[in-house]
N, C-alpha and C. Protein backbone atom coordinates (compact mmCIF):
# COMPACT_ATOMS: atom_id res chain seq x y z
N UNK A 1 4.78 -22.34 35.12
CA UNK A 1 5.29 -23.03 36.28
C UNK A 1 4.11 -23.57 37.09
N UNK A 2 4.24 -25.06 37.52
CA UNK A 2 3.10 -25.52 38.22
C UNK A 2 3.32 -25.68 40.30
N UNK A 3 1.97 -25.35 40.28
CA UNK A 3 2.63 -25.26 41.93
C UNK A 3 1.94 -25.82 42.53
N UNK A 4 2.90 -26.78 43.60
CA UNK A 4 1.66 -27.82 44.45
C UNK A 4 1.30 -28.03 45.32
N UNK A 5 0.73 -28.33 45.63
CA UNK A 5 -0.20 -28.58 46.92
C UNK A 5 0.62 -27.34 48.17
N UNK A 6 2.07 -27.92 48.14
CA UNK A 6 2.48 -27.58 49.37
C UNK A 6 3.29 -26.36 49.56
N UNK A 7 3.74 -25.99 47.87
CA UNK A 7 3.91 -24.63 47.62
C UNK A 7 2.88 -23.24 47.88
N UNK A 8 1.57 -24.12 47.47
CA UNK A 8 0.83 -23.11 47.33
C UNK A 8 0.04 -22.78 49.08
N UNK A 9 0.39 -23.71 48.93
CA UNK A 9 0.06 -23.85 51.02
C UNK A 9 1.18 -22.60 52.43
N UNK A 10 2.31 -23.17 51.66
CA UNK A 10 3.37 -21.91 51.91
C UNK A 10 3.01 -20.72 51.54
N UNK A 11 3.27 -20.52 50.13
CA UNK A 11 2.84 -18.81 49.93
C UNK A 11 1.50 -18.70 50.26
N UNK A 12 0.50 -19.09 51.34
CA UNK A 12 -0.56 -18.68 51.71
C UNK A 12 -0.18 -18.72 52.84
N UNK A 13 0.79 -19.37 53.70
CA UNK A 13 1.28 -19.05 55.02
C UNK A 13 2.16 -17.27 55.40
N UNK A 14 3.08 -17.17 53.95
CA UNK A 14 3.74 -16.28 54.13
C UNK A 14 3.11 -14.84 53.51
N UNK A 15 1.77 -15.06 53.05
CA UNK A 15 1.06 -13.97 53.05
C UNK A 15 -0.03 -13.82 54.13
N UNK A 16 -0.20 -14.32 54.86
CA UNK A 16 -0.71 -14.39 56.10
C UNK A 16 0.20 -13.72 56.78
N UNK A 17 1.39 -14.08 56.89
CA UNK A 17 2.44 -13.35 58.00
C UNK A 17 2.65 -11.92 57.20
N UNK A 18 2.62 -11.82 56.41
CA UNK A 18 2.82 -10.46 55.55
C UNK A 18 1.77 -9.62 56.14
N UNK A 19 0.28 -9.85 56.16
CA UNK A 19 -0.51 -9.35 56.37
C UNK A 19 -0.85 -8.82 57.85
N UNK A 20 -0.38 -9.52 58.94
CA UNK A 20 0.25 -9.48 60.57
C UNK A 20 1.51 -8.24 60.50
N UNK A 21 2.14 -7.79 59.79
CA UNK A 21 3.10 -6.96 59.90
C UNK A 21 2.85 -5.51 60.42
N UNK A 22 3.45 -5.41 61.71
CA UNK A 22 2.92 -3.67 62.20
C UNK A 22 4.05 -3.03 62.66
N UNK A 23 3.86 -1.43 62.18
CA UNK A 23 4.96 -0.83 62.44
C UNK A 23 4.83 -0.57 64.01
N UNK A 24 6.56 -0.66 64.45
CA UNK A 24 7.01 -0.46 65.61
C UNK A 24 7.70 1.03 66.10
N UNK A 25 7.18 1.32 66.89
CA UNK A 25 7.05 2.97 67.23
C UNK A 25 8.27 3.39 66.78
N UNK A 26 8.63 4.16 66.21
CA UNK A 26 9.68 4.82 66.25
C UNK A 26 10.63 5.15 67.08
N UNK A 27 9.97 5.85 68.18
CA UNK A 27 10.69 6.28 69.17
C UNK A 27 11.48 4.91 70.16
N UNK A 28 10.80 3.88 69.79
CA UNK A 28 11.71 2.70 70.36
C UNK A 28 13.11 2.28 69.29
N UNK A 29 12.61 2.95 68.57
CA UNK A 29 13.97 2.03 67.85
C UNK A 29 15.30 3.49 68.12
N UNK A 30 16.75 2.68 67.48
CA UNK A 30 17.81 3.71 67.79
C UNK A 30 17.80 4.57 66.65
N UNK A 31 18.36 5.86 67.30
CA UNK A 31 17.97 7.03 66.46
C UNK A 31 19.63 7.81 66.32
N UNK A 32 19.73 7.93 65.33
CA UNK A 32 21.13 8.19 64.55
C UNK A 32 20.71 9.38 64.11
N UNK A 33 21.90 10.38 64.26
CA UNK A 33 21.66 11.95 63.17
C UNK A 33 21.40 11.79 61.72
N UNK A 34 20.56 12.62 61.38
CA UNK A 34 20.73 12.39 59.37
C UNK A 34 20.07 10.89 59.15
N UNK A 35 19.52 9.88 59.77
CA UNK A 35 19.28 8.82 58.87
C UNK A 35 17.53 8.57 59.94
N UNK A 36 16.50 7.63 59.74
CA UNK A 36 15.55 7.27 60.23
C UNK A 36 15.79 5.71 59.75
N UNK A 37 15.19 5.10 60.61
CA UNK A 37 14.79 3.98 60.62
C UNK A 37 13.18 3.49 60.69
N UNK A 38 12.49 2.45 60.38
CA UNK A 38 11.51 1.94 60.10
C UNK A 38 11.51 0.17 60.00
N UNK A 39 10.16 -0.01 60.89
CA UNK A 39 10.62 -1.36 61.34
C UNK A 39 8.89 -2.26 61.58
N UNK A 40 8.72 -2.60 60.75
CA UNK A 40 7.81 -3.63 60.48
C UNK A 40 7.93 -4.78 61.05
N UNK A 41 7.50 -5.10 62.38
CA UNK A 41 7.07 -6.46 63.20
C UNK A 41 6.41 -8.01 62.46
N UNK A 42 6.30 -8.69 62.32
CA UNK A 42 5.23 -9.80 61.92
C UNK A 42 5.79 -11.03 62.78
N UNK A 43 4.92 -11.77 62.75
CA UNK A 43 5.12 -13.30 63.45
C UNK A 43 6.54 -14.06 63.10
N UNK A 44 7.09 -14.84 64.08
CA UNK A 44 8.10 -15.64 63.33
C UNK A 44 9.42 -15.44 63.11
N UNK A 45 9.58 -14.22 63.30
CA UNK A 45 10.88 -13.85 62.79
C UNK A 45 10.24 -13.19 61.22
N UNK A 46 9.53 -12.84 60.64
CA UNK A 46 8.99 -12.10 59.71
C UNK A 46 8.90 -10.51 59.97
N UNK A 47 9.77 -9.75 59.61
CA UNK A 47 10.05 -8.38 59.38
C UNK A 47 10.26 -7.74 58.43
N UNK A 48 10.27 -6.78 57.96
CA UNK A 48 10.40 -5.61 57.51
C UNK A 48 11.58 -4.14 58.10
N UNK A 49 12.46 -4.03 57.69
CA UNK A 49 13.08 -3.32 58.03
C UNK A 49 14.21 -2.04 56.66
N UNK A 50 13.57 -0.89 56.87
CA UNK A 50 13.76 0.00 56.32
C UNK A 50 15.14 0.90 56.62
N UNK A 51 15.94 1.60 55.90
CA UNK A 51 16.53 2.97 56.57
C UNK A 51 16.52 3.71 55.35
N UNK A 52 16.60 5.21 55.80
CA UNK A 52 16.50 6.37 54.90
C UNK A 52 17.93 6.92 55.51
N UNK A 53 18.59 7.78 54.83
CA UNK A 53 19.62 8.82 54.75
C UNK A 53 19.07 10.25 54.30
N UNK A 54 19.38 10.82 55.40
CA UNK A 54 18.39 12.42 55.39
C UNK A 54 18.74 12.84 53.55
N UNK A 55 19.98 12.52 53.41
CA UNK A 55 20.11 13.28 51.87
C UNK A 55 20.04 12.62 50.42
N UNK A 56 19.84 10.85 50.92
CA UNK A 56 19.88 9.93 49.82
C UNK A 56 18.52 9.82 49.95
N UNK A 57 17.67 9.42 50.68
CA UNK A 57 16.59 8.71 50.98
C UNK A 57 17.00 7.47 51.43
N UNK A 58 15.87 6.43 50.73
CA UNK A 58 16.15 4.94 51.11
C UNK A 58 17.76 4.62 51.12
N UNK A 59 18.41 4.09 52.02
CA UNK A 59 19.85 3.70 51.80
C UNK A 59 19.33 1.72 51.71
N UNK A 60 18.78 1.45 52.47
CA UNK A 60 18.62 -0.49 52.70
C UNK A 60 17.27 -0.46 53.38
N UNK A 61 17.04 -1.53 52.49
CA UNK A 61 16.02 -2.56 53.20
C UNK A 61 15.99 -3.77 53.29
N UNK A 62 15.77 -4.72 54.37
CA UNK A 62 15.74 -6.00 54.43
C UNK A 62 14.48 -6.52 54.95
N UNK A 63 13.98 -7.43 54.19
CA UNK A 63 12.84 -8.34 54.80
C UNK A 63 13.40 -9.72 55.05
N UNK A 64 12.77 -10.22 56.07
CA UNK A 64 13.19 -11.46 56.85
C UNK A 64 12.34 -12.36 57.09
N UNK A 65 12.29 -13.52 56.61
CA UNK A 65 10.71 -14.81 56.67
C UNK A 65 11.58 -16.29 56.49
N UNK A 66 11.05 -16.94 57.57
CA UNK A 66 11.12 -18.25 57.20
C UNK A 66 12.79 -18.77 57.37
N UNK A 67 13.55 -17.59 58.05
CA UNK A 67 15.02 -18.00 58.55
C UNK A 67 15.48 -17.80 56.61
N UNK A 68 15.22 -16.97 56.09
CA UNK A 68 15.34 -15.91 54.84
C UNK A 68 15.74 -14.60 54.86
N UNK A 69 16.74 -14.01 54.00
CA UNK A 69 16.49 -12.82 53.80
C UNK A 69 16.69 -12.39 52.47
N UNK A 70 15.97 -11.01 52.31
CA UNK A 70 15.83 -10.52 51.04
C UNK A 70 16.00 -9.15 51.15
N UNK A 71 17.25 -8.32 50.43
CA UNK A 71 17.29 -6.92 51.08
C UNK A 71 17.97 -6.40 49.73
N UNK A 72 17.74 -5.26 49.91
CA UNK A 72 18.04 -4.43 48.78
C UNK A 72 19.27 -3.01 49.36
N UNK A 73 20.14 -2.40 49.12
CA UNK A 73 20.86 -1.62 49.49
C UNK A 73 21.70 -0.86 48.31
N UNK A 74 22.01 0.72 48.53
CA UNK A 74 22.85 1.14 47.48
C UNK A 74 24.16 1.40 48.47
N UNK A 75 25.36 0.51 47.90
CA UNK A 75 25.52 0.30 46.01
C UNK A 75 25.39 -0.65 45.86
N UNK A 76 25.58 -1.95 46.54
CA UNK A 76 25.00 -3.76 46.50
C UNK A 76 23.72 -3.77 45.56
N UNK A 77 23.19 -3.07 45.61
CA UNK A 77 21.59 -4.24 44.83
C UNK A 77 20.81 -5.22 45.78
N UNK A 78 20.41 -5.97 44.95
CA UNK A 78 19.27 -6.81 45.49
C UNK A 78 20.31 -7.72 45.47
N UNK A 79 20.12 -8.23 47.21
CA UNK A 79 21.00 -9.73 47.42
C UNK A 79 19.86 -10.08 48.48
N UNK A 80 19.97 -12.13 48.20
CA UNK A 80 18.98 -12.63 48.87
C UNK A 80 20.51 -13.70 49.75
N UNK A 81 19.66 -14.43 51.34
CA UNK A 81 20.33 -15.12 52.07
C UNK A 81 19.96 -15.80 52.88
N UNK A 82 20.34 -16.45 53.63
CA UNK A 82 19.60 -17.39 55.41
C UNK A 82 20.10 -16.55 55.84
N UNK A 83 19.14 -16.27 57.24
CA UNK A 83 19.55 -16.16 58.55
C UNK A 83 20.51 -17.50 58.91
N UNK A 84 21.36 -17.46 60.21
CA UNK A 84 22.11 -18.31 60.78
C UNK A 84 21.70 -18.02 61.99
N UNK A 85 21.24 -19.03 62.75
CA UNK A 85 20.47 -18.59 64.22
C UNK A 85 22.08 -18.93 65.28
N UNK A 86 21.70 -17.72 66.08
CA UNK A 86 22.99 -18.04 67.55
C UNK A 86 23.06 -18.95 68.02
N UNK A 87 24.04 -19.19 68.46
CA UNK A 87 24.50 -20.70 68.78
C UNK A 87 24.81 -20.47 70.58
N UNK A 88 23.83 -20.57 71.21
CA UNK A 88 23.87 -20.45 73.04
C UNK A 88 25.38 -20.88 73.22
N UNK A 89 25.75 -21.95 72.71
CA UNK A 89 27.07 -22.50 73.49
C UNK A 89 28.08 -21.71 73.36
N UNK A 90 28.46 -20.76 72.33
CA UNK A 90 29.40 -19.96 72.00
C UNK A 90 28.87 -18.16 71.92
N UNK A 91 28.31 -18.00 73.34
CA UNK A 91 27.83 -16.45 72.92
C UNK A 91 28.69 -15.34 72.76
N UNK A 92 30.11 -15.45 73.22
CA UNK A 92 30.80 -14.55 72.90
C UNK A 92 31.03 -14.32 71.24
N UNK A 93 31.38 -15.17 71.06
CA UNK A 93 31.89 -15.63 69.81
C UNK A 93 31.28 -15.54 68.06
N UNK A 94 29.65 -15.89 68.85
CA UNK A 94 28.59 -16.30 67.42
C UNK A 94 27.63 -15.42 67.72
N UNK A 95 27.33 -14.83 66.68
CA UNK A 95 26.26 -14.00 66.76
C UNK A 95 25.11 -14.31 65.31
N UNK A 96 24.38 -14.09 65.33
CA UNK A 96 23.13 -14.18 64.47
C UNK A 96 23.32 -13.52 63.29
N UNK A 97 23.52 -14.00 61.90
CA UNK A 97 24.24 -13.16 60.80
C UNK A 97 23.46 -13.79 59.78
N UNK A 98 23.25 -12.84 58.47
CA UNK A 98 23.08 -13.38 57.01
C UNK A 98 24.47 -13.80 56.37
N UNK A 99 23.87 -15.21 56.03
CA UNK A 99 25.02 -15.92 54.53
C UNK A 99 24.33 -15.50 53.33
N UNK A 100 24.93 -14.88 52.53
CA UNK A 100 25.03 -14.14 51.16
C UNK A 100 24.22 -15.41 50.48
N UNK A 101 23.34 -15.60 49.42
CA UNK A 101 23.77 -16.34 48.44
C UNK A 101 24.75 -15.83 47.20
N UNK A 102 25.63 -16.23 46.62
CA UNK A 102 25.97 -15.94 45.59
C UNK A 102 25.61 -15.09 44.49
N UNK A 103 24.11 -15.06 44.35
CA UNK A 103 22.95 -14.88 43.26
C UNK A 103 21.83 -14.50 44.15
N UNK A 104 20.92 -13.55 43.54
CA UNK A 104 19.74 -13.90 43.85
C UNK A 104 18.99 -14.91 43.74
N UNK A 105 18.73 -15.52 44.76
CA UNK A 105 17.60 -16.76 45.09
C UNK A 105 16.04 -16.81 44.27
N UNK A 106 16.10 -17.41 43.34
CA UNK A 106 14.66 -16.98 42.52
C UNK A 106 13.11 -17.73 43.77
N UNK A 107 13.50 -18.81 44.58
CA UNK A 107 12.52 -19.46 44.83
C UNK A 107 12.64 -18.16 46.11
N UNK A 108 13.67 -17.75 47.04
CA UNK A 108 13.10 -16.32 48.04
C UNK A 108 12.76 -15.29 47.65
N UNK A 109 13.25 -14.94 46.41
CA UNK A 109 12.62 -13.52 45.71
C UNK A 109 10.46 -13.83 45.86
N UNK A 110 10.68 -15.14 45.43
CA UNK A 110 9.21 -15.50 45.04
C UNK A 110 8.41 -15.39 46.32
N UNK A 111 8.73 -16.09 47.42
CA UNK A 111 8.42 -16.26 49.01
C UNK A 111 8.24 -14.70 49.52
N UNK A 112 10.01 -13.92 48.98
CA UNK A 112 9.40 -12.30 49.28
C UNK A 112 7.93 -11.94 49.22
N UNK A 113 7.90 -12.01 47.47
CA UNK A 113 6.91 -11.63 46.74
C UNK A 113 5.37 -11.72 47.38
N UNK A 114 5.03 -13.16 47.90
CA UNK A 114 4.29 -13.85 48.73
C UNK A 114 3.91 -12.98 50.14
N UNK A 115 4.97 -12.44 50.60
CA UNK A 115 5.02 -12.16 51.92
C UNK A 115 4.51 -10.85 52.19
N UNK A 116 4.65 -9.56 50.57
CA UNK A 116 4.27 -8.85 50.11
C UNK A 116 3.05 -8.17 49.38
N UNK A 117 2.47 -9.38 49.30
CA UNK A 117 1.41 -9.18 48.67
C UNK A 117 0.00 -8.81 49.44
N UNK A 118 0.13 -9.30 50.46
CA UNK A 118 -0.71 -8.69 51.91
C UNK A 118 -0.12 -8.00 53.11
N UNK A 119 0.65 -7.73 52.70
CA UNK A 119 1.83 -6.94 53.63
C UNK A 119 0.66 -6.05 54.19
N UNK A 120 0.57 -5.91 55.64
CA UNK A 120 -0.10 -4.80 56.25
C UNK A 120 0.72 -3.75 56.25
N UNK A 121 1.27 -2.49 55.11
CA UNK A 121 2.28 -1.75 55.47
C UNK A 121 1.57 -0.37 54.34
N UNK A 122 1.68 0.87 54.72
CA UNK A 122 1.12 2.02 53.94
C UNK A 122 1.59 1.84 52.94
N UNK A 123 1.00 1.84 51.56
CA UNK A 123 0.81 1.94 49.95
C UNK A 123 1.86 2.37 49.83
N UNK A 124 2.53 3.34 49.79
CA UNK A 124 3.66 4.22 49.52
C UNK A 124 5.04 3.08 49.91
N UNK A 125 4.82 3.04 51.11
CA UNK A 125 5.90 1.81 51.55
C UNK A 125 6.34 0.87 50.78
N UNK A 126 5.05 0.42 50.64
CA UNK A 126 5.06 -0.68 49.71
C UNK A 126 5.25 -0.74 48.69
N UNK A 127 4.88 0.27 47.54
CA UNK A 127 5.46 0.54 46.36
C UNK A 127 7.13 1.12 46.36
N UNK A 128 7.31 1.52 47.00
CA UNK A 128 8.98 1.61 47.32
C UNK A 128 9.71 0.54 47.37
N UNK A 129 8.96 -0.16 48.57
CA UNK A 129 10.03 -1.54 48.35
C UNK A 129 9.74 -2.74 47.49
N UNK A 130 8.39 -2.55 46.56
CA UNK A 130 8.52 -3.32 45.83
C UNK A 130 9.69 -3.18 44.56
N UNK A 131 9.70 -1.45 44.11
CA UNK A 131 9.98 -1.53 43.14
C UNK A 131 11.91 -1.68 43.61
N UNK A 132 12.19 -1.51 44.55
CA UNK A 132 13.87 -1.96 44.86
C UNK A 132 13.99 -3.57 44.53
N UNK A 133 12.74 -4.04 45.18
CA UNK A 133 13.01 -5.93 44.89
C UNK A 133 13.10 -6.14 44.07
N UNK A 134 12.34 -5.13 42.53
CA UNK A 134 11.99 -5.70 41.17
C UNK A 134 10.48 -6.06 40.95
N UNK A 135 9.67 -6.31 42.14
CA UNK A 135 8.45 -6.92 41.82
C UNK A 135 7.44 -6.04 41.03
């Protein structure tokens, strides 16, 4: 596969933002019995977001880049999607949601991949959620 100019310009943007990614205290985020959460910051709307189940472990993860998502969950699998940004005029109504693709997205799996590869996030982390993506 050949990649050009402006591909390769991207996945050097979105490993840049990968590499900006810092975990956000714990104690700020909401805290549920039996499960933890984990939550990786980056520029952009670029995140990282984890949960564990005290007795499963990992239950989901979703990473988010570029008005993208890519998340993994049991029993779903690996499903990729857009963000849909809120719509001010209708705030009761519309809220900020992922559209499914159908399939996994091979060109966001790849952008994941990208976003991953300098991920500022502990080794362990990272080999976890690579191997849920497949990478």
């Amino acid at each position: 596969m050949t990649i050009s100019k402006a591909q390769s310009g991207l996945l050097q943007r979105l490993a840049e933002k990968g590499s900006r990614l810092r975990e956000v205290r714990k104690d700020l985020l909401r805290q549920q019995p039996g499960a933890t959460q984990r939550w990786f910051q980056g520029p952009d709307g670029c995140d990282l977001f984890l949960w564990y189940e005290e007795t499963t472990g990992l239950a989901q993860l979703q990473l988010t880049f570029e008005k993208r998502v890519v998340e993994w969950s049991f029993p779903e699998g690996l499903r990729t999607g857009r963000l849909v940004a809120f719509n001010p005029r209708t705030p009761l109504n519309d809220q900020g949601r992922v559209l499914l693709d159908p399939l996994p997205d091979a060109a966001t799996l790849e952008f994941a991949r990208a976003v991953l590869s300098r991920a500022s996030v502990d080794e362990l982390t990272l080999l976890l959620v690579q191997r849920h993506l497949g990478f």
